[in-house]
Protein backbone atom coordinates (compact mmCIF):
# COMPACT_ATOMS: atom_id res chain seq x y z
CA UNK A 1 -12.95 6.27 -10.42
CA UNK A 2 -9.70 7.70 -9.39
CA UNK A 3 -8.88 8.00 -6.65
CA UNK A 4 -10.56 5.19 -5.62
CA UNK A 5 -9.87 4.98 -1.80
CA UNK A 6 -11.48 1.73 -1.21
CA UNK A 7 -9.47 0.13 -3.89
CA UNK A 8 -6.05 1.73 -2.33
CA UNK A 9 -6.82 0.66 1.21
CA UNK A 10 -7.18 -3.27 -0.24
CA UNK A 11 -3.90 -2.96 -2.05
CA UNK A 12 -2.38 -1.29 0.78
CA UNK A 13 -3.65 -4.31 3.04
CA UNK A 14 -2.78 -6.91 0.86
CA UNK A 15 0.58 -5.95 0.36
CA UNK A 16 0.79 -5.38 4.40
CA UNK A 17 -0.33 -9.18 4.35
CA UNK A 18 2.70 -10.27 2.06
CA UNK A 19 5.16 -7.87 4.14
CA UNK A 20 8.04 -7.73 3.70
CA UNK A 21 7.45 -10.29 0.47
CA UNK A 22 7.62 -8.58 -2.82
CA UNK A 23 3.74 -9.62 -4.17
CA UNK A 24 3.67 -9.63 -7.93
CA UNK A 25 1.17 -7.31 -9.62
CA UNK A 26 -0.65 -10.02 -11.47
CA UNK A 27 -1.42 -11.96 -8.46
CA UNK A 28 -2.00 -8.67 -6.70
CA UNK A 29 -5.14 -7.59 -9.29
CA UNK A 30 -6.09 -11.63 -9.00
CA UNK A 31 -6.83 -11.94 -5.39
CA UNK A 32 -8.59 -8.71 -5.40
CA UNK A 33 -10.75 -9.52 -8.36
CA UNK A 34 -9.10 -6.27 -10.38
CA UNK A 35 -8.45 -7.71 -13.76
CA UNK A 36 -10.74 -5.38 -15.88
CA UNK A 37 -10.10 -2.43 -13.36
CA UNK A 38 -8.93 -0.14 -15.87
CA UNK A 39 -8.03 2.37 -12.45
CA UNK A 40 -6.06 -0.41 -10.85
CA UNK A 41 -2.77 0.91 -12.33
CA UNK A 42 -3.73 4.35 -11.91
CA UNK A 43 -4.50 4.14 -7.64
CA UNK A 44 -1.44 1.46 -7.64
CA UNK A 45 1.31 4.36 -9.23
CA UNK A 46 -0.35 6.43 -7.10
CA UNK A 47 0.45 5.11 -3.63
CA UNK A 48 3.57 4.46 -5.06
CA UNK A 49 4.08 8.07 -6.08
CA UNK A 50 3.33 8.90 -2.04
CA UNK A 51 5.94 6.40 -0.60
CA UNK A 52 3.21 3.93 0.74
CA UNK A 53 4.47 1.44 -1.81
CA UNK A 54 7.68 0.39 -3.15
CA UNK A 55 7.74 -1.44 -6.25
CA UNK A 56 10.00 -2.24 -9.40
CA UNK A 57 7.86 -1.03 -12.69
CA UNK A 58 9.92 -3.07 -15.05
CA UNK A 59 9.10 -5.89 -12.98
CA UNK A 60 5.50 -5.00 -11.47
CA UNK A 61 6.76 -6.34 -8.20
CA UNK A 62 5.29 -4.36 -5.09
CA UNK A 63 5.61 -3.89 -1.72
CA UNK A 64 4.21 -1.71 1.42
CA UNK A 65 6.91 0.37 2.82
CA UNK A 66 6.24 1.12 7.03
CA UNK A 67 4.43 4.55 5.95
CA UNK A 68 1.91 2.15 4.47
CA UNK A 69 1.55 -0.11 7.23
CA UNK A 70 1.81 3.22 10.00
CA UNK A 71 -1.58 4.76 7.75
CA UNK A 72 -3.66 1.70 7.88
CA UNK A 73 -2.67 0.78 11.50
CA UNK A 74 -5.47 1.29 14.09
CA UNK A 75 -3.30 2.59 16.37
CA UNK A 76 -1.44 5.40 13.79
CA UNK A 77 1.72 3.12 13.69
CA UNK A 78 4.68 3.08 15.05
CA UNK A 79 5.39 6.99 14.36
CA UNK A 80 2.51 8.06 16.03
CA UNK A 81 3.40 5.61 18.79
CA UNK A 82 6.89 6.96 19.46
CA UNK A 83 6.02 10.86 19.34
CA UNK A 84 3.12 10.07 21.89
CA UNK A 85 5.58 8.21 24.36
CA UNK A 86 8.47 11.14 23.68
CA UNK A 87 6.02 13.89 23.62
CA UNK A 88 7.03 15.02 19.77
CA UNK A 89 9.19 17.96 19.35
């Protein structure tokens, strides 16, 4: 079902796990067991579409960008790091 949070948060951490490797879409769906995911694509575009991702279509080479990595951080990432210790404006 789209969109399928759960499946976007294991892309997102896979890719953060390949960082800053390029991870190539086939063996993207294969280590998360996504080969008859017909929403795969779908959530994939998608976090592409909101700058979490970075990828080359033509090549269906991927890659988490640091907004990716700053939303699945524990600690909010390094943005949310820097405005605490310069108080934000």
């Amino acid at each position: 079902m789209f969109p399928d949070r759960k499946l976007q948060l294991k892309i997102l951490e896979k890719l953060k796990q390949s960082y800053p490797a390029s991870v190539d879409i086939s063996k993207l769906k294969e280590s998360l067991y996504t080969h008859e995911d017909p929403d795969f694509n779908i959530n994939l575009h998608y976090l592409h579409d909101h700058g979490l991702i970075r990828g080359d279509v033509d090549f269906f080479l991927f890659q988490i960008t640091v907004s990716g990595i700053d939303l699945i951080a524990d600690d909010g990432g390094l943005n949310a790091i820097l405005k605490e210790k310069t108080g934000g404006f």
